[in-house]
N, C-alpha and C. Protein backbone atom coordinates (compact mmCIF):
# COMPACT_ATOMS: atom_id res chain seq x y z
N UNK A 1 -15.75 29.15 9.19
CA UNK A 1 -16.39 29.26 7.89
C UNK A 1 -15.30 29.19 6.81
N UNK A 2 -15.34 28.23 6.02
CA UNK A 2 -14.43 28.00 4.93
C UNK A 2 -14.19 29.45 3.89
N UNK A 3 -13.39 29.82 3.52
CA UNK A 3 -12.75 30.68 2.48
C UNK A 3 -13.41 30.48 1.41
N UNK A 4 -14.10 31.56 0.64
CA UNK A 4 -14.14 31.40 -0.65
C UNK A 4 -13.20 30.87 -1.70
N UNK A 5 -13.23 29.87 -2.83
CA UNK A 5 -12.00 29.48 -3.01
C UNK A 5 -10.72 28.28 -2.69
N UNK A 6 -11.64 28.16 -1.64
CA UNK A 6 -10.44 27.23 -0.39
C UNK A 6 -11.44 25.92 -0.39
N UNK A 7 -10.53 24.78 -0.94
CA UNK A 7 -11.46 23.44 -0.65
C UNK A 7 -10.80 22.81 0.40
N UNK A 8 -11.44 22.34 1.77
CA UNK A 8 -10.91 21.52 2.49
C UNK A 8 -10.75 20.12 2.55
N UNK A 9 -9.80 19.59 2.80
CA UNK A 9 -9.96 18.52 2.73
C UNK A 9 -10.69 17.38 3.85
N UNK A 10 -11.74 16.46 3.22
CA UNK A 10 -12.77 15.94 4.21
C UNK A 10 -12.01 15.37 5.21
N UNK A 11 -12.44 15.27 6.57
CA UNK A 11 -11.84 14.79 8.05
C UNK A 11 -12.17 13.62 7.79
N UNK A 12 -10.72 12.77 8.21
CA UNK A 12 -10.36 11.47 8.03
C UNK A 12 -11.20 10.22 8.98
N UNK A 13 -11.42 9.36 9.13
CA UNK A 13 -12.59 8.75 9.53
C UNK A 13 -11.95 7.43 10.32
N UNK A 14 -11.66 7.92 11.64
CA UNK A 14 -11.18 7.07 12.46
C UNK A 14 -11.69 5.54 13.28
N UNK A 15 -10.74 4.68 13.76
CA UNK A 15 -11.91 3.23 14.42
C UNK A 15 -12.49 3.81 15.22
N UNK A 16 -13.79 3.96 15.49
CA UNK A 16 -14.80 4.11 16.52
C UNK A 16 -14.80 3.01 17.95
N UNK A 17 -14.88 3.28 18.90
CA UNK A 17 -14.33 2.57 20.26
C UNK A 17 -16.30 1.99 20.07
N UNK A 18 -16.08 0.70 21.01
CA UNK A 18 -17.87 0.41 21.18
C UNK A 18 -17.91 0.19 23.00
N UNK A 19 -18.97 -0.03 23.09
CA UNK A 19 -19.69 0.01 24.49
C UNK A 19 -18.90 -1.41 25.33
N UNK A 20 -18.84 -0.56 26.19
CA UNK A 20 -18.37 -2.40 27.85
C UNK A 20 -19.46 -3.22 27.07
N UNK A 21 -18.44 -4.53 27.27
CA UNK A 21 -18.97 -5.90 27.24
C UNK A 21 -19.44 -5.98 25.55
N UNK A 22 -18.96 -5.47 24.75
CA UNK A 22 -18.62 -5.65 23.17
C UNK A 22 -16.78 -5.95 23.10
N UNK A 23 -16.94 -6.52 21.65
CA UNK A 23 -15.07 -6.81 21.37
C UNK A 23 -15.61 -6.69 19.97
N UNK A 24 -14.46 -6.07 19.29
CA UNK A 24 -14.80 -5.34 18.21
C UNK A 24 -13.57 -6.19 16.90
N UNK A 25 -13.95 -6.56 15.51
CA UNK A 25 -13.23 -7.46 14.98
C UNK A 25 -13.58 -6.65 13.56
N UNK A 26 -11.83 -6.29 13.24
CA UNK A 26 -12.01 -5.56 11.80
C UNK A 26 -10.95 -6.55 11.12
N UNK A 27 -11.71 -6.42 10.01
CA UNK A 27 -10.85 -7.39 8.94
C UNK A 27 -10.41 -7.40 7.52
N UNK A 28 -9.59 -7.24 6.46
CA UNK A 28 -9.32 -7.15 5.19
C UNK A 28 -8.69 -8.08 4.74
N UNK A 29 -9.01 -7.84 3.28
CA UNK A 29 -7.84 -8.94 2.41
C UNK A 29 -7.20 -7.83 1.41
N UNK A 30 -5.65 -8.37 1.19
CA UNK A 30 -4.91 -7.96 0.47
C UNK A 30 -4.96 -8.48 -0.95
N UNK A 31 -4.98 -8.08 -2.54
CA UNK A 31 -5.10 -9.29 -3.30
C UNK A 31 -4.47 -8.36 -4.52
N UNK A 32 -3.58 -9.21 -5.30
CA UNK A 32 -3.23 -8.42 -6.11
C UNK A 32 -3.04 -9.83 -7.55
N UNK A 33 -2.75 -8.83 -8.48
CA UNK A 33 -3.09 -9.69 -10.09
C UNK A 33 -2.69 -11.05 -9.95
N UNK A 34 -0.84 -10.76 -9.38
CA UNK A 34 0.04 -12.11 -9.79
C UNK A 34 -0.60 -13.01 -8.87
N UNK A 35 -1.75 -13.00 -8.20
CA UNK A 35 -2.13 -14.27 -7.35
C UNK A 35 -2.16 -14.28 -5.75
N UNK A 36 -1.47 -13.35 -5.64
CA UNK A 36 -0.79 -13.39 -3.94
C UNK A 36 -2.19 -12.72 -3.30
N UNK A 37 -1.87 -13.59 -2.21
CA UNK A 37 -3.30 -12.77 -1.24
C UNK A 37 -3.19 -12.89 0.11
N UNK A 38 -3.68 -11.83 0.90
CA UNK A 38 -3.62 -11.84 2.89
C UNK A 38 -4.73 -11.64 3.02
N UNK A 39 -4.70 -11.90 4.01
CA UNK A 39 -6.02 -11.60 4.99
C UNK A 39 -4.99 -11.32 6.88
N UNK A 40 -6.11 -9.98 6.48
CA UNK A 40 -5.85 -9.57 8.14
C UNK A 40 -6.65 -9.40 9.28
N UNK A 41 -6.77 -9.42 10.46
CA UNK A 41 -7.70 -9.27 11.38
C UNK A 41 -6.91 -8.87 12.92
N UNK A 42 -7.90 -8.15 13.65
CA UNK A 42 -7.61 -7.50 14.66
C UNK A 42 -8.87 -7.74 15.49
N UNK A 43 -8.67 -8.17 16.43
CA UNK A 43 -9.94 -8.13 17.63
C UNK A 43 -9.39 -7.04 18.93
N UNK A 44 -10.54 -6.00 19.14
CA UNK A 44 -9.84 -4.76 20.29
C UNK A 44 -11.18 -5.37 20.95
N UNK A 45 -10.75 -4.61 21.90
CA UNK A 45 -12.06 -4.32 23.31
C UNK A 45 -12.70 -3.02 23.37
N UNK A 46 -13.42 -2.58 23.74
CA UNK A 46 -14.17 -1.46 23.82
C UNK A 46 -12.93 -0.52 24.29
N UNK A 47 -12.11 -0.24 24.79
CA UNK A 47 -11.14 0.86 24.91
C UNK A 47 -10.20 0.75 23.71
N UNK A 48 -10.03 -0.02 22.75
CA UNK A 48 -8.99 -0.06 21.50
C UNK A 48 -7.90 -1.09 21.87
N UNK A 49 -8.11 -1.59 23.03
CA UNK A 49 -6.61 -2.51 23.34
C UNK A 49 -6.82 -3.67 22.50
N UNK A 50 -5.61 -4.28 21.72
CA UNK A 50 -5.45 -5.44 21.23
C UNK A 50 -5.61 -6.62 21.50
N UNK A 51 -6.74 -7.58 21.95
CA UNK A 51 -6.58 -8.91 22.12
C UNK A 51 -6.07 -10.12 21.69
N UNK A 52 -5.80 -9.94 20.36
CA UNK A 52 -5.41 -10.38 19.08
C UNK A 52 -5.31 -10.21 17.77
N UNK A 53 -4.26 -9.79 17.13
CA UNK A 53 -3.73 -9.72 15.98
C UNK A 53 -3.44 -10.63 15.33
N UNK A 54 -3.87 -10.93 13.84
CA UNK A 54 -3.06 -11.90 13.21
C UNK A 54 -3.09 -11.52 11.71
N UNK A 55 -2.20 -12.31 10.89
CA UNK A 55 -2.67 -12.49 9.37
C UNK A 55 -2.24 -13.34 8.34
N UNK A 56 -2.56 -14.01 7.68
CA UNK A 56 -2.60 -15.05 7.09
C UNK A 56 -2.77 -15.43 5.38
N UNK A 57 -1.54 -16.28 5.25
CA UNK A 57 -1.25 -15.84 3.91
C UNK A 57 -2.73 -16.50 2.92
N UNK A 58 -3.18 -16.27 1.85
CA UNK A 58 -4.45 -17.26 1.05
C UNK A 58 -3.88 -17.18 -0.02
N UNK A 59 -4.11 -18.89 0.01
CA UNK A 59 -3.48 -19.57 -0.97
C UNK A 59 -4.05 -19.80 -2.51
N UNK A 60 -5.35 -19.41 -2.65
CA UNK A 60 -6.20 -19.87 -3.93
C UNK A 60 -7.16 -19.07 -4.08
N UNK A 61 -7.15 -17.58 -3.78
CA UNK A 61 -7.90 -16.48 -4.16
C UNK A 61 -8.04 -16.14 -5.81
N UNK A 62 -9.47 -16.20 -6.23
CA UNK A 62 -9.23 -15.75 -7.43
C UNK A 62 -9.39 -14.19 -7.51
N UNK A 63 -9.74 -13.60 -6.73
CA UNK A 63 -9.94 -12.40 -6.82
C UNK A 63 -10.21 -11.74 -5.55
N UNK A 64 -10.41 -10.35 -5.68
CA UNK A 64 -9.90 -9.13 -4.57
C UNK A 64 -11.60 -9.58 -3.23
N UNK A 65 -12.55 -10.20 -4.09
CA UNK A 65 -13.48 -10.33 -3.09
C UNK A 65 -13.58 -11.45 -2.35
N UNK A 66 -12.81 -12.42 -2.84
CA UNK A 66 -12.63 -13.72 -2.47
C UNK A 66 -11.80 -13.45 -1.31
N UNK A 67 -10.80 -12.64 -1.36
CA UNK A 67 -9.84 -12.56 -0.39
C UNK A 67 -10.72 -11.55 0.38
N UNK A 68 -11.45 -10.72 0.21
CA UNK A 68 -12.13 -10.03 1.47
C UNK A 68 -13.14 -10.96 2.38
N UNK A 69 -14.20 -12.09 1.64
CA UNK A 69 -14.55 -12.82 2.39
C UNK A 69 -13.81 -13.71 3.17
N UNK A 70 -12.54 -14.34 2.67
CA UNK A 70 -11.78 -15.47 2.95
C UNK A 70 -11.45 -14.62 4.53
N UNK A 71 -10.84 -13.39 4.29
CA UNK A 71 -10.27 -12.57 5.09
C UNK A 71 -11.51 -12.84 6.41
N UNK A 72 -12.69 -12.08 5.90
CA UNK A 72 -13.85 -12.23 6.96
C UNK A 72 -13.86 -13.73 7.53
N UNK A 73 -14.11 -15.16 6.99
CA UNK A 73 -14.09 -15.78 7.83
C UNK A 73 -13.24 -16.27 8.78
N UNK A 74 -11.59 -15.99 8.51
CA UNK A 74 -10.81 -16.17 9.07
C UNK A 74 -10.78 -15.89 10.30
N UNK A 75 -11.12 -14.43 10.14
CA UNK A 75 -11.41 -13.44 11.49
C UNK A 75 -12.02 -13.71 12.29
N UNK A 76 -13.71 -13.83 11.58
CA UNK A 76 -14.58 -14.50 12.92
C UNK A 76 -14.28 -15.66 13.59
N UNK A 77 -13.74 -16.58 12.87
CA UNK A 77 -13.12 -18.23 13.39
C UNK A 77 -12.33 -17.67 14.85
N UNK A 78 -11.78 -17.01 14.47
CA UNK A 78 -10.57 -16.52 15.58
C UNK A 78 -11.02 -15.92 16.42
N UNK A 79 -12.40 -14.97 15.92
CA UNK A 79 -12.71 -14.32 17.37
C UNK A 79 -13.34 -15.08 18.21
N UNK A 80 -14.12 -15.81 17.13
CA UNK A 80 -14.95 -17.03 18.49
C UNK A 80 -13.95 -17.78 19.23
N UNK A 81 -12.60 -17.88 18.84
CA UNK A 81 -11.49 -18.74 20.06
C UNK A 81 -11.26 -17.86 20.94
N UNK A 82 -11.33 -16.59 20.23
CA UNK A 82 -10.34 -15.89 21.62
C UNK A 82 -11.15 -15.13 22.65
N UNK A 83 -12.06 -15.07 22.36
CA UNK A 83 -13.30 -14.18 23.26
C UNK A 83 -14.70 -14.97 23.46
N UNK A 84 -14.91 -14.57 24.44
CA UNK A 84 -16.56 -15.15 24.91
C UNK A 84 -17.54 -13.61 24.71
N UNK A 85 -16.75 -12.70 24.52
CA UNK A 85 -17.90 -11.52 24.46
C UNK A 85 -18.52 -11.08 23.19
N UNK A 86 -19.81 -10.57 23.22
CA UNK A 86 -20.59 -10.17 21.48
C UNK A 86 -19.68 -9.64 20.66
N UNK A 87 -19.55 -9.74 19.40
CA UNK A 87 -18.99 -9.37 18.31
C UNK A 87 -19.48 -8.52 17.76
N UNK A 88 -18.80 -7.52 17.39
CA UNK A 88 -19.28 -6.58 16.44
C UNK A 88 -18.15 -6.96 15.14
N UNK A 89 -18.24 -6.87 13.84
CA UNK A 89 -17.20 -7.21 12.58
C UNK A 89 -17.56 -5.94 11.81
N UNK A 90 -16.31 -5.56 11.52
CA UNK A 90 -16.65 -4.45 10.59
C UNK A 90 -15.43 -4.70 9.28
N UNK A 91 -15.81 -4.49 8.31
CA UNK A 91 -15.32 -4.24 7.34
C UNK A 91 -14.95 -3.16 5.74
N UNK A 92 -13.86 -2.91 4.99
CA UNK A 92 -13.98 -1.86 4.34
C UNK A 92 -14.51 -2.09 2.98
N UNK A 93 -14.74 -3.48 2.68
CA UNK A 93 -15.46 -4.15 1.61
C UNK A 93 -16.87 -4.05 1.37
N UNK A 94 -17.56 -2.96 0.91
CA UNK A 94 -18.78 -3.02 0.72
C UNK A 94 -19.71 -4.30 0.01
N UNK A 95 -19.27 -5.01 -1.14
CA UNK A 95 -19.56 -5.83 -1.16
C UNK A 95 -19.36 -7.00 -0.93
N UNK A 96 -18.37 -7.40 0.30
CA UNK A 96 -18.47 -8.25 0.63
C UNK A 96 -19.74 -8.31 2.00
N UNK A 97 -19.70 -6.93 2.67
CA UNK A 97 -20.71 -6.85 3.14
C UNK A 97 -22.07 -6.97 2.69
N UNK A 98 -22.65 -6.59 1.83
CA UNK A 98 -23.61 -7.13 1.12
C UNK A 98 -23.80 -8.25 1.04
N UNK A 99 -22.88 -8.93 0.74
CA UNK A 99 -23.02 -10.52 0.55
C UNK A 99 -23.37 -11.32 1.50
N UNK A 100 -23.31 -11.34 2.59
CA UNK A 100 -22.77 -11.39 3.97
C UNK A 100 -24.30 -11.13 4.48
N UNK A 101 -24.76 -9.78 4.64
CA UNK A 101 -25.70 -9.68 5.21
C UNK A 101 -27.31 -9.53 4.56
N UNK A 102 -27.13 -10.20 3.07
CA UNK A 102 -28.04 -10.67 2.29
C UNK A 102 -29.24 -11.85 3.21
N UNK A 103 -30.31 -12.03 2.97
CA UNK A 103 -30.96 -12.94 3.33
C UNK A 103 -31.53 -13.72 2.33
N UNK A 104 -31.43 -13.56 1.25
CA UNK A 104 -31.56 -14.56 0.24
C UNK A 104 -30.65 -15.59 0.01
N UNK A 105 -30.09 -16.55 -0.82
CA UNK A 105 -29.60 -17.26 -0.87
C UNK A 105 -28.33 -17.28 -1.89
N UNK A 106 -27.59 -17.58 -1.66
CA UNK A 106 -26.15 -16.40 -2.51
C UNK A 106 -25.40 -18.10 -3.50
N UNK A 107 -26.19 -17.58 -4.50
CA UNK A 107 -25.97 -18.57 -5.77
C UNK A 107 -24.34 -18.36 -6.77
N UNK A 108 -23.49 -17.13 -5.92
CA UNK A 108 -22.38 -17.23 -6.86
C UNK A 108 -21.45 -18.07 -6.23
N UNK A 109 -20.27 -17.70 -7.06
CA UNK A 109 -19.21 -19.02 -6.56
C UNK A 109 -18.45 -18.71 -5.67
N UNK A 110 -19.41 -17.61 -4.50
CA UNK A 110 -18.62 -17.17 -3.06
C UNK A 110 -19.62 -18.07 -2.41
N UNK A 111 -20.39 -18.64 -2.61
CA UNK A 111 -21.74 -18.78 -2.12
C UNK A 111 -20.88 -20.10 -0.99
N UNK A 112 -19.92 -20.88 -0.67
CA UNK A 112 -19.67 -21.69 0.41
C UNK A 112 -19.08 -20.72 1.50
N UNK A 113 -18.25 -19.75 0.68
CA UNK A 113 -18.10 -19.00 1.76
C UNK A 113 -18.48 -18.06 2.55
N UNK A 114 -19.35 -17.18 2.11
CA UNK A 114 -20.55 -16.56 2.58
C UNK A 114 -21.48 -17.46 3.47
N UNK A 115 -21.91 -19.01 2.91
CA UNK A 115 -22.32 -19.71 3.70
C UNK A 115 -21.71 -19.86 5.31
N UNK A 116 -20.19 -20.17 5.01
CA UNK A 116 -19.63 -20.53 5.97
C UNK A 116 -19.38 -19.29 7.08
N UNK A 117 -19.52 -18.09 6.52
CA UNK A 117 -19.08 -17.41 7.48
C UNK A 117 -20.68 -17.15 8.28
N UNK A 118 -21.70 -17.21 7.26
CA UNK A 118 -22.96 -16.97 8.11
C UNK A 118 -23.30 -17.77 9.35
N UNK A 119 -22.46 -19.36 8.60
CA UNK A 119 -22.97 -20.06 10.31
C UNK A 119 -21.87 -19.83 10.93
N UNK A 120 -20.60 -19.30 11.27
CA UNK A 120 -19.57 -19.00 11.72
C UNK A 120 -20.42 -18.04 12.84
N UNK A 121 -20.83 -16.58 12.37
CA UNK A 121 -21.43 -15.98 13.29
C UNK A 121 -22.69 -16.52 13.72
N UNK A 122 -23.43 -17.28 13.45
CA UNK A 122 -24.46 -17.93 14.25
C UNK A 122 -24.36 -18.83 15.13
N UNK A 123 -22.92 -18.72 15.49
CA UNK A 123 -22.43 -19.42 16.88
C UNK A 123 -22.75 -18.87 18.22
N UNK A 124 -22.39 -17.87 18.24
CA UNK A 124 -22.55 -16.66 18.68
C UNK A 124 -23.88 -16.07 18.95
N UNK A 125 -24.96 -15.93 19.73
CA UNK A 125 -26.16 -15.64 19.74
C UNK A 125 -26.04 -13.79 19.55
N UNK A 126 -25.26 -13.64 20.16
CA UNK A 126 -24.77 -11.84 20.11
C UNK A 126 -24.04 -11.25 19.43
N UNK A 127 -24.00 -12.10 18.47
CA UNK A 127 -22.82 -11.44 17.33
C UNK A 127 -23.58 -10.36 16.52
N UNK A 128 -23.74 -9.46 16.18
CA UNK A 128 -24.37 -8.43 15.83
C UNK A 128 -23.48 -9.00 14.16
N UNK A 129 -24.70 -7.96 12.94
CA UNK A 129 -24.20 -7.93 11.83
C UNK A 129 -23.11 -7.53 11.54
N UNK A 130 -22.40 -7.58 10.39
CA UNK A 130 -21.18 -6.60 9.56
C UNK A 130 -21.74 -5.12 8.77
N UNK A 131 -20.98 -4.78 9.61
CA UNK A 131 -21.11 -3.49 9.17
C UNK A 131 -19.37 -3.01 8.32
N UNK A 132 -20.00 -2.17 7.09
CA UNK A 132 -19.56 -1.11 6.45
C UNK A 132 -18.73 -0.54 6.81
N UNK A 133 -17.19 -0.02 7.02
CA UNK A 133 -16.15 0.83 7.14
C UNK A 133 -15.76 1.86 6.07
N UNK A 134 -15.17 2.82 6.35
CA UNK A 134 -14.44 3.49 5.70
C UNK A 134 -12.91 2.79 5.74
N UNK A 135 -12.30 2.60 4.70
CA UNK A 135 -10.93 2.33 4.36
C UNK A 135 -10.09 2.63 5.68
N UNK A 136 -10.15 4.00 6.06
CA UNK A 136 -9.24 4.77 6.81
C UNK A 136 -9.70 4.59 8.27
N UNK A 137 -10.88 3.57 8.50
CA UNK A 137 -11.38 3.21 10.09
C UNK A 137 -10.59 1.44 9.93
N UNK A 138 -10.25 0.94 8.85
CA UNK A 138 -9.32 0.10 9.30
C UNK A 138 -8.06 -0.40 8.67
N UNK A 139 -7.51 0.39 8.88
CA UNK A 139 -6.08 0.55 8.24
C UNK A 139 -5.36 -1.00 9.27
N UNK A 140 -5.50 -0.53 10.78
CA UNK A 140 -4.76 -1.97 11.03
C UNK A 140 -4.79 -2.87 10.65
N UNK A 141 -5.99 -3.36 10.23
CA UNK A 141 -6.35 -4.85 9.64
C UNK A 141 -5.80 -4.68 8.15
N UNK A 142 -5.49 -3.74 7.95
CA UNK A 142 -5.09 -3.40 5.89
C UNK A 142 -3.41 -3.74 5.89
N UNK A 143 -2.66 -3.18 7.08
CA UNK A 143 -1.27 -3.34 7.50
C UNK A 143 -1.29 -4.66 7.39
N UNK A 144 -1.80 -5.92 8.18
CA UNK A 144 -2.05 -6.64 8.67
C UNK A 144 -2.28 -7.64 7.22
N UNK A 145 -3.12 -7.57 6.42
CA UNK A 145 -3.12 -8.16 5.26
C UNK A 145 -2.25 -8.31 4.20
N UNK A 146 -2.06 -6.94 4.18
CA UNK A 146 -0.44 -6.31 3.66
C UNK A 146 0.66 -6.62 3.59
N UNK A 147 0.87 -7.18 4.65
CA UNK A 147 2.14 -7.84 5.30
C UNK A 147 2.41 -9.25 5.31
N UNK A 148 1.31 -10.20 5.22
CA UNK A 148 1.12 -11.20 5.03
C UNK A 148 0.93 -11.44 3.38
N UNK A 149 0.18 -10.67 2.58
CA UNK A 149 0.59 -10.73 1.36
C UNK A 149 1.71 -10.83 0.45
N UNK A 150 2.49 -9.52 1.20
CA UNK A 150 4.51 -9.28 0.76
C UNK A 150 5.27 -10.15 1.21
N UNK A 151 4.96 -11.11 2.90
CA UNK A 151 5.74 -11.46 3.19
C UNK A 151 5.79 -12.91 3.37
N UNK A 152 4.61 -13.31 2.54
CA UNK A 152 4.67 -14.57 2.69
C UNK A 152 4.32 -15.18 4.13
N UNK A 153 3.57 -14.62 5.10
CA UNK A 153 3.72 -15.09 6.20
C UNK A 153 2.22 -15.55 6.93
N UNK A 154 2.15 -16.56 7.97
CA UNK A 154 1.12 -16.38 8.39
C UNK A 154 1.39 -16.28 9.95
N UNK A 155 1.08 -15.24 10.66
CA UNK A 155 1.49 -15.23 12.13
C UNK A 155 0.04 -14.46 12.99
N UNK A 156 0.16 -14.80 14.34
CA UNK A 156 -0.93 -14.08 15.22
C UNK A 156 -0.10 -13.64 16.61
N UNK A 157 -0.11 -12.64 17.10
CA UNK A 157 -0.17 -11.86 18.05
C UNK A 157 -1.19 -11.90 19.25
N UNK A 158 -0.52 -12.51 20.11
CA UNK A 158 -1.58 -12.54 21.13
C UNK A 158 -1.52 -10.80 22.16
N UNK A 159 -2.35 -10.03 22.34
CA UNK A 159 -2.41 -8.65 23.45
C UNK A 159 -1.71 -7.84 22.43
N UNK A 160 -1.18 -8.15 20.82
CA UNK A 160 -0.21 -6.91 20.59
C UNK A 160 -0.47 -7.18 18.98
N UNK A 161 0.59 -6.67 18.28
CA UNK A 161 0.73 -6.82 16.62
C UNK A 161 2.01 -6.52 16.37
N UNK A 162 2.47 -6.12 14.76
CA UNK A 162 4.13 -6.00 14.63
C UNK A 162 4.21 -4.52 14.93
N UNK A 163 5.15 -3.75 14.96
CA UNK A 163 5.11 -2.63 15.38
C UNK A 163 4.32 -1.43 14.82
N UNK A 164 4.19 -1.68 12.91
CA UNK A 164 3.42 -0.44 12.39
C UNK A 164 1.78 -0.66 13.23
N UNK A 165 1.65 -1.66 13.17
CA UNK A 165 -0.31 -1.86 13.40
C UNK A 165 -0.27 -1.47 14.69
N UNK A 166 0.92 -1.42 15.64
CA UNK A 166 0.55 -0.62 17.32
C UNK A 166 0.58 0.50 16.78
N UNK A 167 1.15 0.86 16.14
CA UNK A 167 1.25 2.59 15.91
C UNK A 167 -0.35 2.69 15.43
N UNK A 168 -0.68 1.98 14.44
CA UNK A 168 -1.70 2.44 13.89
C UNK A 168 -2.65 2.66 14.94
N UNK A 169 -2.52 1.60 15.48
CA UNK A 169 -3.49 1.24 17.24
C UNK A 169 -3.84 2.20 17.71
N UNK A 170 -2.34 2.90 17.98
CA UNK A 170 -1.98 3.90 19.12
C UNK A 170 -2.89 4.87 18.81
N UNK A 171 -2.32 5.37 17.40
CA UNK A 171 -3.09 6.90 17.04
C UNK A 171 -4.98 6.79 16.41
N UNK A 172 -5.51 5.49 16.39
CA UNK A 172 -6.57 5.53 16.71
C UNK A 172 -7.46 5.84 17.40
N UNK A 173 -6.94 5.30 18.65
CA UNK A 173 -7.75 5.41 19.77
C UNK A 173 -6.85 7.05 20.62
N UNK A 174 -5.94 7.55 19.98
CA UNK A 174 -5.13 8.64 20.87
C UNK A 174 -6.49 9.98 20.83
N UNK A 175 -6.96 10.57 20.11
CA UNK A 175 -8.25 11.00 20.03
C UNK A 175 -9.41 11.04 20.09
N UNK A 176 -9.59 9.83 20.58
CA UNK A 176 -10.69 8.99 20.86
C UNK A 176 -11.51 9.31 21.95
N UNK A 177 -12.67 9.39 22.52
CA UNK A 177 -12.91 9.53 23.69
C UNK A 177 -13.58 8.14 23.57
N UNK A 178 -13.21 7.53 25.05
CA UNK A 178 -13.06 6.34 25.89
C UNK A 178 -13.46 6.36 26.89
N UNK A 179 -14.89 5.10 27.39
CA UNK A 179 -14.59 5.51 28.91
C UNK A 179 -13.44 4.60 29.65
């Protein structure tokens, strides 16, 4: 029972592991004023292990949502190469999620890419929707954007990532219950 007086601070909101025979794909974009932009993505397996890491510099983002979708289709492109199993995509962009899982017809000037990522996952008969994150459920994919933003780089990781995003990995799933 909390202290009169005493505010705690809310419990931090970790990646959630998913069920055998799911592969799980979190993704962000990095985007800042002077232009520069990443996109990051991570595909795990139902125990948290890494199948692929990557992230990739974007070249013509006008803005912070452009680079969260750009980010999203990148991701799914990649997961459909690297896996044959259902997708789950999660992201910390609320409205890019919205956008995304709208069923009307998306008349702004995201509207090719929202397009594109919709038939991206309709490759996929089992690709389940995008769902909603908390910031702090995907920090790897935020490292991951991050890094490609500062560093000018575009690289992928096959089974692994650069060393902060294993850490991040690590202590994700270290509390985790797993079967």
């Amino acid at each position: 029972m909390p202290t009169e007086g005493v505010i705690s601070a809310p419990e931090e909101k970790r990646w959630r592991p998913l069920e055998l025979g799911w592969i799980k794909l979190n993704t962000d974009g990095s985007f800042s004023m002077a232009g520069n932009a990443g996109a990051g993505m991570i595909l795990r397996d139902h125990r948290g292990n890494v199948n692929v890491s990557a992230c990739r510099v974007l070249y013509s983002c006008r803005d912070a949502l452009e680079t969260e979708l750009c980010a999203c289709m990148e991701g799914v492109s990649l997961a459909l190469q690297r896996s044959d199993l259902p997708i789950v995509v999660e992201m910390d962009s609320l409205e890019a999620v919205t956008k995304i899982s709208c069923e009307d017809a998306d008349r702004s000037i995201y509207a090719s890419i929202v397009k594109e990522i919709k038939y991206l996952l309709s490759l996929r008969q089992s690709c389940r929707s995008i769902i909603h994150i908390a910031w702090t459920q995907n920090k790897a994919s935020d490292a991951l954007a991050s890094f490609a933003r500062l560093q000018g780089r575009t690289m992928t990781w096959l089974g692994a990532g650069p060393d902060e995003v294993m850490s991040i990995v690590n202590l994700d799933c270290k509390n985790t219950s797993i079967e």
